[in-house]
N, C-alpha and C. Protein backbone atom coordinates (compact mmCIF):
# COMPACT_ATOMS: atom_id res chain seq x y z
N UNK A 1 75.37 111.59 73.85
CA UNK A 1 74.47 110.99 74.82
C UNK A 1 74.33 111.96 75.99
N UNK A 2 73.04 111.83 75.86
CA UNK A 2 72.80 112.94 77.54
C UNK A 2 73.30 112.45 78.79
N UNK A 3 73.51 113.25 79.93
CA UNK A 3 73.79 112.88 80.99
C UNK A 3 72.98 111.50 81.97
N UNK A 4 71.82 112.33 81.92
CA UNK A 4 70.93 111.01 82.01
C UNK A 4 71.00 109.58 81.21
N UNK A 5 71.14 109.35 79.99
CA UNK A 5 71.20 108.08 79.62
C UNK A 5 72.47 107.33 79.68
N UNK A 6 73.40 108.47 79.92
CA UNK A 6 74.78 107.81 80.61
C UNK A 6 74.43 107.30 82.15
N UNK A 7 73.66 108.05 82.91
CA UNK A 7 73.86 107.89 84.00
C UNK A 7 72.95 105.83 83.99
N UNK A 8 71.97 105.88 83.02
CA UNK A 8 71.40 104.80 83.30
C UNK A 8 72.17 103.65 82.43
N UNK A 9 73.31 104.25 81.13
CA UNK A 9 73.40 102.83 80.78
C UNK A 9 74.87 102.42 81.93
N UNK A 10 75.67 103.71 82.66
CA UNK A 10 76.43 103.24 83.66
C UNK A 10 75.57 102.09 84.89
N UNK A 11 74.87 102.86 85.26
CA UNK A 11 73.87 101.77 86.21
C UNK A 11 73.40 100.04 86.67
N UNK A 12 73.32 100.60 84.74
CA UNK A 12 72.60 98.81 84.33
C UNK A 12 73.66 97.79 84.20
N UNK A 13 75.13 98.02 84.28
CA UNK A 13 75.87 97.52 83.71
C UNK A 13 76.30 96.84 84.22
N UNK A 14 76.79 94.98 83.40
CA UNK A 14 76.82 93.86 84.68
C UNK A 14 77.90 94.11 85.10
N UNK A 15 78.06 94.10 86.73
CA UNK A 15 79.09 93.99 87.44
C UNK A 15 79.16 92.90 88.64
N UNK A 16 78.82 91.73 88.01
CA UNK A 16 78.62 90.98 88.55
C UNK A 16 80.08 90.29 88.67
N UNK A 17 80.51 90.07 87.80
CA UNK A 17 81.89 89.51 87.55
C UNK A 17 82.90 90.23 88.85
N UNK A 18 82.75 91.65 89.24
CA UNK A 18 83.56 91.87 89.91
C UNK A 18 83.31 92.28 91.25
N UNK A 19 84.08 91.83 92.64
CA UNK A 19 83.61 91.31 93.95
C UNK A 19 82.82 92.70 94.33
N UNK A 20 81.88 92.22 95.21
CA UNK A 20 81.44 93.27 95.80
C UNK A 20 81.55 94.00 96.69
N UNK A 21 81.80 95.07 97.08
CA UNK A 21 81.98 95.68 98.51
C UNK A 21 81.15 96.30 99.73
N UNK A 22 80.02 95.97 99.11
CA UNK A 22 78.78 95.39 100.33
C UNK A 22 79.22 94.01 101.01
N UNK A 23 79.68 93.84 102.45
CA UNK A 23 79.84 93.24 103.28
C UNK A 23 80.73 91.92 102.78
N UNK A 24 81.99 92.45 102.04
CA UNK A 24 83.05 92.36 101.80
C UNK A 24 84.09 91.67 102.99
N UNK A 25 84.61 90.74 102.83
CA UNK A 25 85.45 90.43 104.19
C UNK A 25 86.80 91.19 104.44
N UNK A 26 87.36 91.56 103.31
CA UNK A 26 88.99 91.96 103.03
C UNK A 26 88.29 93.54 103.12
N UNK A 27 87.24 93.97 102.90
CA UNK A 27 86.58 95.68 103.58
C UNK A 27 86.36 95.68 105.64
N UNK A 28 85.54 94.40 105.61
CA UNK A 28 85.38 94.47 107.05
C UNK A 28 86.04 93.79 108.38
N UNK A 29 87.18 93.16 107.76
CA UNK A 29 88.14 92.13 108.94
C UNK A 29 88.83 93.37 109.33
N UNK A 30 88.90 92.53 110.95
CA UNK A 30 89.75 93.45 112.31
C UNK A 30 91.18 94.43 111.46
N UNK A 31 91.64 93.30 110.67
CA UNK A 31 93.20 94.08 110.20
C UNK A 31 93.12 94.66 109.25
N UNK A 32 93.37 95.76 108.56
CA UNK A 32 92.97 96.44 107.63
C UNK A 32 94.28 96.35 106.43
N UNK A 33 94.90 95.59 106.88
CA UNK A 33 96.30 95.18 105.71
C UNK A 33 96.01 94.79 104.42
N UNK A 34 95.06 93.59 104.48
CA UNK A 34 94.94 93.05 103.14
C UNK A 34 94.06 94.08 102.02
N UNK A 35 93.64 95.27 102.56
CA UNK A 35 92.77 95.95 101.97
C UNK A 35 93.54 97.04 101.52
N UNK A 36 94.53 97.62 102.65
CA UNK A 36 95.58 98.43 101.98
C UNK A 36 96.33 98.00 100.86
N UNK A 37 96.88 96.51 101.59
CA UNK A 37 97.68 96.19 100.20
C UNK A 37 97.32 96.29 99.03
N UNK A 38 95.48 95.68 98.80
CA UNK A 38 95.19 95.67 97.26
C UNK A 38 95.31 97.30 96.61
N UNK A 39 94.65 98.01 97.48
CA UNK A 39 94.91 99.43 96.86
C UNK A 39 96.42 100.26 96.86
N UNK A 40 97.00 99.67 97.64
CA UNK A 40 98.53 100.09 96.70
C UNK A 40 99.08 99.41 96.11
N UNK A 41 98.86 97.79 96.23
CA UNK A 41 99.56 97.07 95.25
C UNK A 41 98.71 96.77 93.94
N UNK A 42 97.43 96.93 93.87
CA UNK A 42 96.35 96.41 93.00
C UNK A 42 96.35 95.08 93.19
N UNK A 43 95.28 94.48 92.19
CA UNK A 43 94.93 92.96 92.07
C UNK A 43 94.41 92.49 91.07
N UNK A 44 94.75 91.45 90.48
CA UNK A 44 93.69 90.67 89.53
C UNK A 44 93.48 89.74 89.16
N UNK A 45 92.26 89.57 88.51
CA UNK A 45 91.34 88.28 89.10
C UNK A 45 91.41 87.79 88.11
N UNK A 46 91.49 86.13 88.18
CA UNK A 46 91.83 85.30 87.26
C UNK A 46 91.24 84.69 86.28
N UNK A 47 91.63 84.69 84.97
CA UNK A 47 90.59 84.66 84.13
C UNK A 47 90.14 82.90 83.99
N UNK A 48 88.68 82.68 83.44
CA UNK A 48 88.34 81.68 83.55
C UNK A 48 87.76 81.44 82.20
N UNK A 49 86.78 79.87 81.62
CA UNK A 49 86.60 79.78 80.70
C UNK A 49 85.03 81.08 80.69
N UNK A 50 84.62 81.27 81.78
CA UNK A 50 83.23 81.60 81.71
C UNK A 50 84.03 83.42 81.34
N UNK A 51 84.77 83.64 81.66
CA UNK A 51 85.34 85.09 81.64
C UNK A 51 86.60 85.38 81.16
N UNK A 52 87.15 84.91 79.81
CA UNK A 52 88.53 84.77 79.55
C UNK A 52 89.28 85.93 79.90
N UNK A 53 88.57 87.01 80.03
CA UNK A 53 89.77 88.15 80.48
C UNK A 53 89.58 88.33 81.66
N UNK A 54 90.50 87.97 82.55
CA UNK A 54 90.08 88.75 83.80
C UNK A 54 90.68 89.92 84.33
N UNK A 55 89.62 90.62 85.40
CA UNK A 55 89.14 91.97 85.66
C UNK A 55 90.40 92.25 86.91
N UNK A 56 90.81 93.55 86.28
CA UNK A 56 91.98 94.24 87.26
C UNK A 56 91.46 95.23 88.08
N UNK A 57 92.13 95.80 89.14
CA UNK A 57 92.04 97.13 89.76
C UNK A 57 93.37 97.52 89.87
N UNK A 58 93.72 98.61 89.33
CA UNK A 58 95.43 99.63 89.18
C UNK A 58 95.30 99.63 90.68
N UNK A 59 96.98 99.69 90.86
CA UNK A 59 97.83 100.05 92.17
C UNK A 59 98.16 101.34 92.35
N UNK A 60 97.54 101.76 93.58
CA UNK A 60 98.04 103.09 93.99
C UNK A 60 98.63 103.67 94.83
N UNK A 61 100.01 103.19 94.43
CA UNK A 61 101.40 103.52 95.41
C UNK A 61 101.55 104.56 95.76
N UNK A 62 101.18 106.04 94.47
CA UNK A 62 101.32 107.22 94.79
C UNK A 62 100.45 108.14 96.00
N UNK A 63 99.68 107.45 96.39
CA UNK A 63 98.53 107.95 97.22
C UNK A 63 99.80 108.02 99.03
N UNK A 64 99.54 109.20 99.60
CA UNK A 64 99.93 109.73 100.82
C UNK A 64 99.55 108.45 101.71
N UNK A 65 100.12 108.54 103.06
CA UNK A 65 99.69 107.58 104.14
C UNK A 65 98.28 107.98 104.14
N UNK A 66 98.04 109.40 104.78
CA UNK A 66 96.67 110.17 105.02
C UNK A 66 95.91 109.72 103.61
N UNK A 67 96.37 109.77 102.81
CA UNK A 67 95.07 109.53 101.64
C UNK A 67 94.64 108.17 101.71
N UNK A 68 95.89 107.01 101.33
CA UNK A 68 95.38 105.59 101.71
C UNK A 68 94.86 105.55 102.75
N UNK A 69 94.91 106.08 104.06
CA UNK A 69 94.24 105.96 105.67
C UNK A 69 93.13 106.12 105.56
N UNK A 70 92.57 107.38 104.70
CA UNK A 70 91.19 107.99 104.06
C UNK A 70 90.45 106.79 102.86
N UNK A 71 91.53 106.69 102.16
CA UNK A 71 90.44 105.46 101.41
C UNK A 71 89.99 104.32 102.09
N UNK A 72 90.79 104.01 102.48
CA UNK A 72 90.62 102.37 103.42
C UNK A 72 89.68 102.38 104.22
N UNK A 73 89.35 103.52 104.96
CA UNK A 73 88.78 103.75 106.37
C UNK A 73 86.85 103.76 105.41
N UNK A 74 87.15 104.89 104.01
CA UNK A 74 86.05 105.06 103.25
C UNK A 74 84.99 104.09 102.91
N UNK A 75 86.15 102.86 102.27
CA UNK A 75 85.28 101.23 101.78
C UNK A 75 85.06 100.66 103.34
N UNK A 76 85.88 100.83 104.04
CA UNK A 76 85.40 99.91 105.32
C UNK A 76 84.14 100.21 106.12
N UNK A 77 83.50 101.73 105.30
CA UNK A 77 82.74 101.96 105.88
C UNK A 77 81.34 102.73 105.25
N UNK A 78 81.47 102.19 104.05
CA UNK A 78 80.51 102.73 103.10
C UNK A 78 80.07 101.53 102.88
N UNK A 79 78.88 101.28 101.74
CA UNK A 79 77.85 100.14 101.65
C UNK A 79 77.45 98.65 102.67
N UNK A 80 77.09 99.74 103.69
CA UNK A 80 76.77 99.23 104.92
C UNK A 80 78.21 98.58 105.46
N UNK A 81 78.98 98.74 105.54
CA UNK A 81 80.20 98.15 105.80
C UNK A 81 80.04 98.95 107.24
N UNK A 82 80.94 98.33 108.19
CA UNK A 82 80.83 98.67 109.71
C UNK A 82 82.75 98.20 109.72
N UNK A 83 83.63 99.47 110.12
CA UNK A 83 84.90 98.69 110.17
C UNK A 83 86.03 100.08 110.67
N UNK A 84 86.43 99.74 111.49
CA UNK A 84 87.22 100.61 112.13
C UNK A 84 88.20 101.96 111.37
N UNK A 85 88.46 102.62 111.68
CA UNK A 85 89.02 103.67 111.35
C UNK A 85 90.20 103.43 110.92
N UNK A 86 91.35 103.39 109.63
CA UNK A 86 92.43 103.47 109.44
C UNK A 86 93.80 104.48 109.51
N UNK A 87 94.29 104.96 110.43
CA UNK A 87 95.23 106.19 110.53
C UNK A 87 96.09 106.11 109.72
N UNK A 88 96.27 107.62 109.45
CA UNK A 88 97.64 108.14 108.70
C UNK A 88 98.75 106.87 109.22
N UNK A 89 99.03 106.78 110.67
CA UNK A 89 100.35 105.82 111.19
C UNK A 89 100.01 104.84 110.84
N UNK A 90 98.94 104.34 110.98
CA UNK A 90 98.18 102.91 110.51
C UNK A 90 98.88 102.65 109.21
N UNK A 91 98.33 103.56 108.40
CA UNK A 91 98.66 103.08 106.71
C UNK A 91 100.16 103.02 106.58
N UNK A 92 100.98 103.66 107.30
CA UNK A 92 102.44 104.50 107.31
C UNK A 92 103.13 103.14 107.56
N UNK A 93 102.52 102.01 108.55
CA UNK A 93 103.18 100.77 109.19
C UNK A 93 103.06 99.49 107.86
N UNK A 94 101.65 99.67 107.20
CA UNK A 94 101.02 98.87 106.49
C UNK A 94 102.29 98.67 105.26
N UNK A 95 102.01 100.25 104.91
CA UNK A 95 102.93 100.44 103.95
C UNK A 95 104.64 99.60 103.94
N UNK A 96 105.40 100.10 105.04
CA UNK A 96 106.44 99.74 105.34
C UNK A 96 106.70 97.96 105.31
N UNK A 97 105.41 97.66 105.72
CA UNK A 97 105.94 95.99 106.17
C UNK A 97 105.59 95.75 104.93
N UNK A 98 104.93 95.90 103.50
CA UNK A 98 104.89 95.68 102.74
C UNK A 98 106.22 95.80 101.68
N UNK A 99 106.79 96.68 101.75
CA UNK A 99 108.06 96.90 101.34
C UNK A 99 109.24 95.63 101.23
N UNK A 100 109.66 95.01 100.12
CA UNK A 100 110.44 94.28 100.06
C UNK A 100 111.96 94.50 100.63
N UNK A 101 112.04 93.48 100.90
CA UNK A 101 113.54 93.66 101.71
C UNK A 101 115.09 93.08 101.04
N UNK A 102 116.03 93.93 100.54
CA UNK A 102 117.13 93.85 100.27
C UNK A 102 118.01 92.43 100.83
């Protein structure tokens, strides 16, 4: 398949089933925690009769403070999203309080 007809049957393809991140609440709320968490902890969505399998996103623990700071800050602010900047220390705190405790 050519590039092009990949590029259109990627396009067409329903993604309806999975949330959107055009004006997203967990992309655009004041605290940027619940958004870190899903991307280092992942998430997934529960399957129903209309969708018996339901749809995951992998956890990405391995990602740097600076890289998660960079993604987070990315969705909060791509598809029209309007949402504050996430720092390296930012993510560095996020991270930590997430951390289970002994």
């Amino acid at each position: 398949m050519n590039g092009q007809r990949a590029r259109v049957r990627l396009s067409s393809a329903d993604t309806r089933s999975y949330p959107g991140l055009a004006g997203n609440s967990i992309a655009s709320q004041p605290d940027p925690a619940t958004l870190v968490r899903v991307i280092l902890q992942g998430s997934q969505s529960v399957p129903t009769p209309g969708k018996p399998i339901g749809y995951s996103m992998p956890a990405f623990p391995s990602l740097s403070n600076a890289e998660l700071g960079a993604v987070a800050t990315y969705v909060r602010n791509a598809w029209g999203n309007r949402a504050g900047p996430v720092s390296e220390s930012e993510a560095k705190e996020i991270r930590r309080r997430l951390r289970p405790t002994d």
